[in-house]
Protein backbone atom coordinates (compact mmCIF):
# COMPACT_ATOMS: atom_id res chain seq x y z
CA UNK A 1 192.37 76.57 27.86
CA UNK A 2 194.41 73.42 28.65
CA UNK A 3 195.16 72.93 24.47
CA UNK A 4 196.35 76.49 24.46
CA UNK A 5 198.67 76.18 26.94
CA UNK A 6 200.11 72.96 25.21
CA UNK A 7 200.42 74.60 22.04
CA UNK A 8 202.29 77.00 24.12
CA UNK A 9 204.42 74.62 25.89
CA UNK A 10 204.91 72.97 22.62
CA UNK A 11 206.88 76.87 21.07
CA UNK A 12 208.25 77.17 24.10
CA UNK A 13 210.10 73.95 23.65
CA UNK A 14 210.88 74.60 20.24
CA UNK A 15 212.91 77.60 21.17
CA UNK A 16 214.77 76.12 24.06
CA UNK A 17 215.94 73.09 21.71
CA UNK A 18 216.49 76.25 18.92
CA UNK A 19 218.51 78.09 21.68
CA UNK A 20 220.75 74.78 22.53
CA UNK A 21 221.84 75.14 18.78
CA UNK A 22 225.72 75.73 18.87
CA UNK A 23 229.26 75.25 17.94
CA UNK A 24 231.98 74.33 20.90
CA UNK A 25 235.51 74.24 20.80
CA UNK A 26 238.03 71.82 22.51
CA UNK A 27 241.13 72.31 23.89
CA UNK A 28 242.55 69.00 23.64
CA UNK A 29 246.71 69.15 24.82
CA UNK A 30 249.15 67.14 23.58
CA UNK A 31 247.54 63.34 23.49
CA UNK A 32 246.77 61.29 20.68
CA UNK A 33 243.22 62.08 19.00
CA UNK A 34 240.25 60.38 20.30
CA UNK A 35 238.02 58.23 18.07
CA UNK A 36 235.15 60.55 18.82
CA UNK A 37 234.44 64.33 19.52
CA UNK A 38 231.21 65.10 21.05
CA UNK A 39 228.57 63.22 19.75
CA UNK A 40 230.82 62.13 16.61
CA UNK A 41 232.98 59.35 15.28
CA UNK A 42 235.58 61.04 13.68
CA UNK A 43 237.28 60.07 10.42
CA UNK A 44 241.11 60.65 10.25
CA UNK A 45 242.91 62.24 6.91
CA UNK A 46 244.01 59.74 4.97
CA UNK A 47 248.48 60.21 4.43
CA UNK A 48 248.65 63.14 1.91
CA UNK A 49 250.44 60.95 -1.09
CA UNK A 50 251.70 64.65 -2.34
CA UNK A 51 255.56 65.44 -2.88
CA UNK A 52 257.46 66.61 0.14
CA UNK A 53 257.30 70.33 -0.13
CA UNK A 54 254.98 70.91 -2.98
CA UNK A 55 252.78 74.03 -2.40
CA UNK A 56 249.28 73.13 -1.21
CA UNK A 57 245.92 75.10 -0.84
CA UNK A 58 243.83 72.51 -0.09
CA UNK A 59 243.31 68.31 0.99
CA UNK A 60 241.26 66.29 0.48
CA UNK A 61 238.53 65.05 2.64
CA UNK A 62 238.03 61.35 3.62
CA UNK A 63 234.00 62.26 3.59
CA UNK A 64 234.51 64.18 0.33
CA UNK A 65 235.15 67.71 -0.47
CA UNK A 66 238.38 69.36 0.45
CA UNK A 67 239.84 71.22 3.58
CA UNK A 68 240.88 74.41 1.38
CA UNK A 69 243.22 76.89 2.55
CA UNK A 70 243.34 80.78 2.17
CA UNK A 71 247.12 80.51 1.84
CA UNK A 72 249.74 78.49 -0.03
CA UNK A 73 251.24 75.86 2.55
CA UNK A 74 254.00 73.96 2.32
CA UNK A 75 253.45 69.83 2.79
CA UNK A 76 256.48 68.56 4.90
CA UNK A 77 256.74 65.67 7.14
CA UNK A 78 257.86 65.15 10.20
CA UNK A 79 261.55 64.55 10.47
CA UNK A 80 261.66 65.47 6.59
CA UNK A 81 260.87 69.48 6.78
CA UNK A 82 260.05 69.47 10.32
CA UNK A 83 261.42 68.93 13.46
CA UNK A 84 259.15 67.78 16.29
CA UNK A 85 254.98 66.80 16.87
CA UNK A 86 253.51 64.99 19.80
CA UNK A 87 252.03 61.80 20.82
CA UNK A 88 254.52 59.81 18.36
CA UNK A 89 252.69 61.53 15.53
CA UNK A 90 255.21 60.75 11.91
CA UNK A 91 252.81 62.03 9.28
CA UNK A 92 252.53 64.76 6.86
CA UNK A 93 251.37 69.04 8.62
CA UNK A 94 250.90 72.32 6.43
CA UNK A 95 253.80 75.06 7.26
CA UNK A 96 252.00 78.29 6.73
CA UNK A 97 255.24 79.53 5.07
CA UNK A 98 256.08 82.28 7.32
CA UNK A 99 252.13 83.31 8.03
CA UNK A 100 250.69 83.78 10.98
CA UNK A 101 247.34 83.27 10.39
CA UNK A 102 245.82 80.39 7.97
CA UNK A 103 242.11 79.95 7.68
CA UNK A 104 240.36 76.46 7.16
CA UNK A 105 237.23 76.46 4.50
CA UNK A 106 235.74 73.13 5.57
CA UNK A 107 233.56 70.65 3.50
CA UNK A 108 229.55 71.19 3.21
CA UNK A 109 228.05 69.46 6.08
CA UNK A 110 230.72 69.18 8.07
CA UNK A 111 230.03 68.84 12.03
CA UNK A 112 232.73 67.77 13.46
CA UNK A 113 236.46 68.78 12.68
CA UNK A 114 239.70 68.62 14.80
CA UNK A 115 243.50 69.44 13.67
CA UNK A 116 246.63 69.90 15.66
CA UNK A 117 249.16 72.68 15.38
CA UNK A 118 252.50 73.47 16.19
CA UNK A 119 254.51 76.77 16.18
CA UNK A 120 257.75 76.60 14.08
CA UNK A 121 259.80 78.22 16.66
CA UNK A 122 261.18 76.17 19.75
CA UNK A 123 259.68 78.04 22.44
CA UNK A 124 255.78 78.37 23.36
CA UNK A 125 253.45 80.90 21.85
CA UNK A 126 249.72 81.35 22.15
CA UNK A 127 247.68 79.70 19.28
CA UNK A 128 244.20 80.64 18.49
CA UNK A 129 241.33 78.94 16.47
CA UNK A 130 238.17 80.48 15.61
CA UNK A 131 235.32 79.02 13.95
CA UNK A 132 233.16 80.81 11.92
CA UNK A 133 230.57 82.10 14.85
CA UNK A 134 233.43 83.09 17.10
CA UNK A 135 233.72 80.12 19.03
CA UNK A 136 237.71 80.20 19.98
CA UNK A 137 239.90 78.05 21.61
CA UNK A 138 243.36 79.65 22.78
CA UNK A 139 245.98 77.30 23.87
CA UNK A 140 249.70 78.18 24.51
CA UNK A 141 251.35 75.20 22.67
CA UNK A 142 255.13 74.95 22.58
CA UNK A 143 257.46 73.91 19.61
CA UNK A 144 259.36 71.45 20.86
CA UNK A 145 257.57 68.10 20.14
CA UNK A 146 254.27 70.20 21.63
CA UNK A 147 251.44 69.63 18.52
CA UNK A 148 248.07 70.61 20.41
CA UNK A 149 244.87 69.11 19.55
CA UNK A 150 241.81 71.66 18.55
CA UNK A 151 238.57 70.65 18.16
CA UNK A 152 235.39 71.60 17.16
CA UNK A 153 231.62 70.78 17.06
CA UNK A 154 228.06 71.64 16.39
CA UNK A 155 225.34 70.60 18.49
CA UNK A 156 221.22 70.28 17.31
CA UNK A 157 222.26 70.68 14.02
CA UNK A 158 225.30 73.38 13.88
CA UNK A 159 227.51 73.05 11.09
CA UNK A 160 231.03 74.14 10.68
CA UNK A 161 232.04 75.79 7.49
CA UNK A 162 235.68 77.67 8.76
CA UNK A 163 238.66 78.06 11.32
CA UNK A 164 240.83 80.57 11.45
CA UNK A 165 243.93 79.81 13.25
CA UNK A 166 246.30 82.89 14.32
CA UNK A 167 249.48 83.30 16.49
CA UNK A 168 252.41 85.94 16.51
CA UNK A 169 254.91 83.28 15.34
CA UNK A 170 254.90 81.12 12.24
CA UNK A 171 253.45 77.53 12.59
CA UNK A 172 252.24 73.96 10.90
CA UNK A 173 249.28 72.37 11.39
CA UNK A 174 248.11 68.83 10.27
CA UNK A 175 246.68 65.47 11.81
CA UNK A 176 242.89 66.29 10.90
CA UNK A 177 239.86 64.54 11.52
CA UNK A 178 236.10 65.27 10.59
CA UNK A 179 232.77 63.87 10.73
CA UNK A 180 229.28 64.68 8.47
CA UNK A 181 226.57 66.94 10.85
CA UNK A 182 223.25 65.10 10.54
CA UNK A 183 221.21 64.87 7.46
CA UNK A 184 224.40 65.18 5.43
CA UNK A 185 224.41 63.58 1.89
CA UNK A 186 225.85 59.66 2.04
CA UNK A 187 229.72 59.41 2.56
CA UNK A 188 231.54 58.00 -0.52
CA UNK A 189 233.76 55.04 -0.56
CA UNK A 190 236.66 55.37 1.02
CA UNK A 191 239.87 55.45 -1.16
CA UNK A 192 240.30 58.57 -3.17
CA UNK A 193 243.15 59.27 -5.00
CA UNK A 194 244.60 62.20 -3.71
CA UNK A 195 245.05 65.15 -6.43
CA UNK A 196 248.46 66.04 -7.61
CA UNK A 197 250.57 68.49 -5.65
CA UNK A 198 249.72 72.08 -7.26
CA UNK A 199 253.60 73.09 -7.37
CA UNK A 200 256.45 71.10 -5.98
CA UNK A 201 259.86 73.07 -4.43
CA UNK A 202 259.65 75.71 -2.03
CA UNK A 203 261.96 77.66 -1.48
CA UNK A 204 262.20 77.54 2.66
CA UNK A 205 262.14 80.19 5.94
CA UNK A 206 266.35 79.68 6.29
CA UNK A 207 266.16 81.83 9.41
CA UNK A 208 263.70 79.72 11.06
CA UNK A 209 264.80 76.72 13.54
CA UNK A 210 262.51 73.97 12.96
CA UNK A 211 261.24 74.16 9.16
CA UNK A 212 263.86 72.83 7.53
């Protein structure tokens, strides 16, 4: 009686830890990035070495792979193609050319991933990230030097594979970071070459304020 009642202590436990499984989102303001997220260290993006506003679908990973997107961005810098960030941030965001919604496609294995995002207009507007399980973060971030941090995790194994990011306004986002889930294949040396810009000239949003 006693060893059946282990055993069944023993599934029960397996469930539970089964149960725990998950994905959670962070809502992470207007501060720099942290080095980790969760139980992570996170890997920054490497500067994208790409022509100011060539026309981008994807980057590259620092862990290997690419972050691909389901729409053409445009690759601008900040103070060359766009106005403001936060934190002192100087480096390269994605303008969703008008869009309002942009989804991520994130490496295999990935379990850890954060970005920040910005809406092209000066005012504030309600931003909205989605992984792919429905985890969401909503944060009202404004455009005028407001970039806010999202982030998201998996816990007991969760991976992330996509985040959709939506708003009723136009917007950039950039300044990612990721990290391998466990069990993931070996990270590469560091130092790849960054691919060639797919296109380069864009023809900008004139009306808009801040994308230049």
């Amino acid at each position: 009686m006693k060893c059946m009642v282990g055993v069944l202590s023993m599934v029960v436990l397996a469930g539970a830890t089964t149960a725990s499984a998950a994905i959670i989102g962070i809502d992470g303001g207007t501060g720099a990035p942290a080095a980790t997220l969760g139980s992570y260290t996170m890997t920054p993006f490497a500067p994208d070495g790409r022509d100011d506003y060539a026309e981008v679908t994807s980057v590259d990973s620092p862990l290997g792979g690419s972050v691909d997107f389901d729409t053409v961005t445009s690759l601008r810098r900040i103070g060359d193609g766009w106005s403001t960030w936060s934190h002192g941030y100087t480096g390269d965001i994605y303008y969703t050319n008008g869009a309002t919604t942009l989804t991520l496609a994130l490496p295999a294995s990935t379990g850890a991933f954060y970005f920040y995002a910005e809406p092209n207009p000066f005012d504030t507007f309600l931003i909205t990230a989605m992984a792919q399980d429905g985890t969401t973060v909503n944060q009202n971030v404004s455009g005028d030097a407001g970039a806010a941090y999202f982030g998201f995790y998996g816990t007991e194994g969760s991976l992330l594979s996509s985040i959709t990011i939506t708003s009723s306004v136009d917007f950039a986002v950039g300044e990612f970071g990721i990290a391998l889930g466990s069990g993931a294949p070996a990270v590469p040396a560091p130092g790849a070459i960054l691919l060639g810009a797919l296109g380069t000239g864009l023809v900008g949003w004139l009306r808009r304020r801040k994308a230049m």
